[in-house]
Structures are given as structure tokens and as C-alpha cells.
C-alpha atoms as a PDB file:
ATOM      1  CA  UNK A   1      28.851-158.054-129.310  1.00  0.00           C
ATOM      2  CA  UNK A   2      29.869-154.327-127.933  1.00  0.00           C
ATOM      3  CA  UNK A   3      29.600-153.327-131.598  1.00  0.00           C
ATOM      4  CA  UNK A   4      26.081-154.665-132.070  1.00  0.00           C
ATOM      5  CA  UNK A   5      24.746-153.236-129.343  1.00  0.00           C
ATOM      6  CA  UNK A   6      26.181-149.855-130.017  1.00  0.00           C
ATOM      7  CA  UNK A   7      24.722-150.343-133.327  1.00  0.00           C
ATOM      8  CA  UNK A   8      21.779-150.889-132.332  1.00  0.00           C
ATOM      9  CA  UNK A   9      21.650-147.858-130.421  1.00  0.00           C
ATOM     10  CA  UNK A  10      23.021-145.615-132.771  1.00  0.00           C
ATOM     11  CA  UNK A  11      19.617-147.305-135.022  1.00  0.00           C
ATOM     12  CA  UNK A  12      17.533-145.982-132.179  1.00  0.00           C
ATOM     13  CA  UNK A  13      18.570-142.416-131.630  1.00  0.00           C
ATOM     14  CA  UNK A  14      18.505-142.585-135.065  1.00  0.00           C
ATOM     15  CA  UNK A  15      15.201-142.987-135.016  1.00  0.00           C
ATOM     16  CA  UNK A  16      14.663-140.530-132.231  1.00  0.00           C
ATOM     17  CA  UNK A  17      15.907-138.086-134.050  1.00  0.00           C
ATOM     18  CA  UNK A  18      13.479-138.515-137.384  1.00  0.00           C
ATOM     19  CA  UNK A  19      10.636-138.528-134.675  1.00  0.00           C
ATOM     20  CA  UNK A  20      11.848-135.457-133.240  1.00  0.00           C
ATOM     21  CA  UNK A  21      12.330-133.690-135.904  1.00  0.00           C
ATOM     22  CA  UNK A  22       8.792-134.340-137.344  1.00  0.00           C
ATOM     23  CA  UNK A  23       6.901-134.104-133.916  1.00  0.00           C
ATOM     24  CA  UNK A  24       9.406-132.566-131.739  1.00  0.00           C
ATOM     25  CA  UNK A  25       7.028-128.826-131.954  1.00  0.00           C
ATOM     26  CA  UNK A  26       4.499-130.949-129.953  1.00  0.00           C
ATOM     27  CA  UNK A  27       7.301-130.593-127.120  1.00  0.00           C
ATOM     28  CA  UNK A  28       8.357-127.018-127.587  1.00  0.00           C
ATOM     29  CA  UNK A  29       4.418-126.596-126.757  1.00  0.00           C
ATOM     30  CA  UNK A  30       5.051-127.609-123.621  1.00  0.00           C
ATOM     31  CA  UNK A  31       8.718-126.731-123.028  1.00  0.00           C
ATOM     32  CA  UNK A  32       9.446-123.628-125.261  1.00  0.00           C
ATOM     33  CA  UNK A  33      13.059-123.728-124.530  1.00  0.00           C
ATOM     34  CA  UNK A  34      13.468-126.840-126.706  1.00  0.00           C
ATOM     35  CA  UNK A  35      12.833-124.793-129.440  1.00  0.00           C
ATOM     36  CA  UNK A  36      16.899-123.722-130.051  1.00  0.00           C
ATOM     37  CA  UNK A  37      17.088-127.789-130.091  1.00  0.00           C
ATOM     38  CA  UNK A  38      13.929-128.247-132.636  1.00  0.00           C
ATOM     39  CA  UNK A  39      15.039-125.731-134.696  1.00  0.00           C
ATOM     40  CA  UNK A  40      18.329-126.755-136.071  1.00  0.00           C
ATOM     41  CA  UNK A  41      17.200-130.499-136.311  1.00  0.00           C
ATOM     42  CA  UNK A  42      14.239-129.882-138.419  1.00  0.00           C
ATOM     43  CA  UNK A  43      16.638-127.559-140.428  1.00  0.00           C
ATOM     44  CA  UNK A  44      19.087-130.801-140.668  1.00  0.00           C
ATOM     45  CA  UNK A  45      16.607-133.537-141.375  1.00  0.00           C
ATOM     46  CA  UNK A  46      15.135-130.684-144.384  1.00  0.00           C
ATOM     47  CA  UNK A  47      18.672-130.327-145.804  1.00  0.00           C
ATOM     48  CA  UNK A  48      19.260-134.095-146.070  1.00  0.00           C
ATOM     49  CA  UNK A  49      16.319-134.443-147.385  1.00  0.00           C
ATOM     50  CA  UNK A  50      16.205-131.749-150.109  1.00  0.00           C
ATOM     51  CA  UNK A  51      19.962-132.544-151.018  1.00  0.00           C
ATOM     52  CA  UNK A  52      19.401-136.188-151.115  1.00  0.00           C
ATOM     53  CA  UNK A  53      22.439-136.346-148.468  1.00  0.00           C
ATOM     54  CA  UNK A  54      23.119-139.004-146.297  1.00  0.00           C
ATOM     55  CA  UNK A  55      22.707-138.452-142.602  1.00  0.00           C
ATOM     56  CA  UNK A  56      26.792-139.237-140.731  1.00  0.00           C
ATOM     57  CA  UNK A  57      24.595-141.670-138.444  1.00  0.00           C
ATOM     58  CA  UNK A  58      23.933-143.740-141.215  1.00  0.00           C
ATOM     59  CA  UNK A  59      27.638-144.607-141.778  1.00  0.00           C
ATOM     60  CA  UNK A  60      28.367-144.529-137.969  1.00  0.00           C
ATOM     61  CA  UNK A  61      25.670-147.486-137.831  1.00  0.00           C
ATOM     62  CA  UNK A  62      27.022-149.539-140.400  1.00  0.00           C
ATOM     63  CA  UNK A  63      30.747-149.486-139.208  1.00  0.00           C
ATOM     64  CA  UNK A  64      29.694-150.596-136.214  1.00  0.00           C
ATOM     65  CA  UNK A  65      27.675-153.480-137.636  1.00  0.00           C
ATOM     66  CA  UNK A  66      30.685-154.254-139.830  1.00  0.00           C
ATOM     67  CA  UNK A  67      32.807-154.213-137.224  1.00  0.00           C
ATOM     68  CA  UNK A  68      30.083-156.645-134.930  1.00  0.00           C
ATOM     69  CA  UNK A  69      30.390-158.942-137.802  1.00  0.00           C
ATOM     70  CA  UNK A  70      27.223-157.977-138.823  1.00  0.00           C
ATOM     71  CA  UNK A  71      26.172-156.939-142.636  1.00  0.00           C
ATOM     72  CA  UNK A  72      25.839-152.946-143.279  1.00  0.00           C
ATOM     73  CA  UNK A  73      23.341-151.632-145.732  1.00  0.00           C
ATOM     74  CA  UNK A  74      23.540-149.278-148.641  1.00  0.00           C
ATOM     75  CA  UNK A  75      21.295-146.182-148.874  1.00  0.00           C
ATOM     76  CA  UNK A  76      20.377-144.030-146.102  1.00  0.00           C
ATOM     77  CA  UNK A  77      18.263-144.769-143.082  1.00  0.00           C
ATOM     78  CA  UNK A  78      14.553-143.943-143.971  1.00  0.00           C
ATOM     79  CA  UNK A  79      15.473-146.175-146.979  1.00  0.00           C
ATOM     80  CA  UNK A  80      16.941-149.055-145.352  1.00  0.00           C
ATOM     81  CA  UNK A  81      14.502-148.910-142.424  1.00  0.00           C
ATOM     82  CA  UNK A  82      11.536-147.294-143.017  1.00  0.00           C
ATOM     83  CA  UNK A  83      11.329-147.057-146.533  1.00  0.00           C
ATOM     84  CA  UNK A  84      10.925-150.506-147.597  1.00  0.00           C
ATOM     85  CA  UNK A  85       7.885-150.749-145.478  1.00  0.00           C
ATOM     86  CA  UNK A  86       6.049-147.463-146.615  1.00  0.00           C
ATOM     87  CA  UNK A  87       7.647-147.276-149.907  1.00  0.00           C
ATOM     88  CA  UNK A  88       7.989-149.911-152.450  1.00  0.00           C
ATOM     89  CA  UNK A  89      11.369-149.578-154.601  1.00  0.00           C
ATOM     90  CA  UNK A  90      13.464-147.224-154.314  1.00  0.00           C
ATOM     91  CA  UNK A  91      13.181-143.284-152.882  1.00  0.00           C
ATOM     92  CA  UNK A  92      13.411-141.239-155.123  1.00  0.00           C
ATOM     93  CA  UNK A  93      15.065-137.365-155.265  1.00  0.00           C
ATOM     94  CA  UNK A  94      11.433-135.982-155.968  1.00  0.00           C
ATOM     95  CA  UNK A  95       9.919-138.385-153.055  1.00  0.00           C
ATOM     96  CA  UNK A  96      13.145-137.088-151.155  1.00  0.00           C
ATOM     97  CA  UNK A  97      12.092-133.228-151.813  1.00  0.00           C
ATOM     98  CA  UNK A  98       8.114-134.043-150.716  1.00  0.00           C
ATOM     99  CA  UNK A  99       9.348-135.430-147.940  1.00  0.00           C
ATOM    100  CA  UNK A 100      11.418-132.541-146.866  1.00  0.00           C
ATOM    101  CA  UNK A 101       8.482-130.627-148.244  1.00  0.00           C
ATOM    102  CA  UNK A 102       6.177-132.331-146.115  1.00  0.00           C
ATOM    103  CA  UNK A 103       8.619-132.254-143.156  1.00  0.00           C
ATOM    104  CA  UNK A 104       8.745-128.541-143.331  1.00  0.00           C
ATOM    105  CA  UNK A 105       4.791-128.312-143.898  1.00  0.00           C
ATOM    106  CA  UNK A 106       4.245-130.176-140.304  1.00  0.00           C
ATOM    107  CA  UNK A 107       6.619-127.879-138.252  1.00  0.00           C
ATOM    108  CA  UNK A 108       5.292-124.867-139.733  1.00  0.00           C
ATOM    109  CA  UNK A 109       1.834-125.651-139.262  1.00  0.00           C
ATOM    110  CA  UNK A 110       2.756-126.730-135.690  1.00  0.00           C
ATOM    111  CA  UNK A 111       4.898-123.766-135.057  1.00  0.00           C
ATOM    112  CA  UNK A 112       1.737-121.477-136.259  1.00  0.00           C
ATOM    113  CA  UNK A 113      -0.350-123.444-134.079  1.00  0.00           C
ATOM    114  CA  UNK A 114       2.135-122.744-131.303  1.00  0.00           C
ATOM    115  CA  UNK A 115       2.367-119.131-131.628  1.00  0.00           C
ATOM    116  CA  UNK A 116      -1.416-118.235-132.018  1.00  0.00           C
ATOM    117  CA  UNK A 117      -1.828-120.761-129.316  1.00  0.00           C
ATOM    118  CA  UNK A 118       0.750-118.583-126.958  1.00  0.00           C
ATOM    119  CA  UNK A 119      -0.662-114.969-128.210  1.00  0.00           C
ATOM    120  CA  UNK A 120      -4.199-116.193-127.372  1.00  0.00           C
ATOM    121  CA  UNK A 121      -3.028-116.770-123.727  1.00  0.00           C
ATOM    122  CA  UNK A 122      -1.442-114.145-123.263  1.00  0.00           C
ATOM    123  CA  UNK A 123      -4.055-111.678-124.669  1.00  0.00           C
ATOM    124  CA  UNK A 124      -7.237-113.476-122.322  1.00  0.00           C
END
């Protein structure tokens, strides 16, 4: 039971983490100083991406399922979890790379969005 539930939250930071990374700018808005926290996990969640890598939470997860009795999955997380509900089949290395591509689009946009929005203040 102690291995499902630690499963299960390993799922959820998980999780936390992909949201983060994608939206986590919309924080450093507000607190600037999780930028040096932003920073190196949109950097990670890019690499995976681009290299087609598997996240060491993924594996973490599925030990502990295996070890709850439970049934791991193959694949990485975004496939196992969110993939099969956005994407049908399999994810491909090119969907990988426009996903990292995209990934990197959002943050930089944000990060613009940040810095104008900062310099504007400052200069008023």
C-alpha cells in the first residue's frame, strides 16, 4: 500500500513539474526569485524532450508500482498519461521536438512579456 501511495505521488509532482515548467513564468511574474528554479526546469523538460529521453521520475514511478503490486508502464510520462488522451498512437521524435519547440516558444514569449512588463514599471 506504502508503495502505491508513494507512487502516486511521485505521478503528481510529476505532473507538477510538466505544469511548472510550461506555466511556471506566470509565477516568476509575481515572485522573480523563482526564476533560478524556472530556469533549469524548463531547460530539463526541453532536453528530454528534444533528446527523446526519459525523465528518472518515470522509472522511480514504476518501481514503486511494481513493487505495490501494481503494473508499470512502458514509455515516458506525457505518453503514458497525457498522451493517450491528446495524442492518438504513439509520440513521435518530431512531435517530441515541437513539443520542446513549443515548450520553449511559451517561456520565451512569457519571459519577453515579463521583462518589458518590468522595464515599463520601472521607467513610469
Amino acid at each position: 500500500m506504502i508503495y502505491s501511495v508513494l507512487a502516486d505521488l511521485v505521478m503528481l509532482f510529476h505532473f507538477g513539474f510538466i505544469i511548472f515548467a510550461v506555466l511556471g513564468a506566470l509565477l516568476v511574474a509575481r515572485w522573480p526569485r523563482l526564476t533560478w528554479l524556472h530556469l533549469p526546469t524548463v531547460a530539463w523538460a526541453i532536453w528530454i524532450e528534444f533528446t527523446g529521453g526519459i525523465c528518472p521520475l518515470t522509472p522511480l514511478e514504476n518501481w514503486l508500482r511494481l513493487q505495490g503490486g501494481e503494473a508499470g508502464y512502458a514509455g515516458g510520462f506525457i505518453q503514458h498519461y497525457i498522451g493517450s488522451v491528446i495524442y492518438p498512437g504513439e509520440i513521435t521524435m518530431t512531435l517530441r521536438i515541437l513539443l520542446g519547440l513549443g515548450l520553449l516558444a511559451i517561456n520565451l514569449g512569457l519571459y519577453i512579456w515579463i521583462f518589458r512588463r518590468r522595464r515599463h514599471g520601472r521607467s513610469t
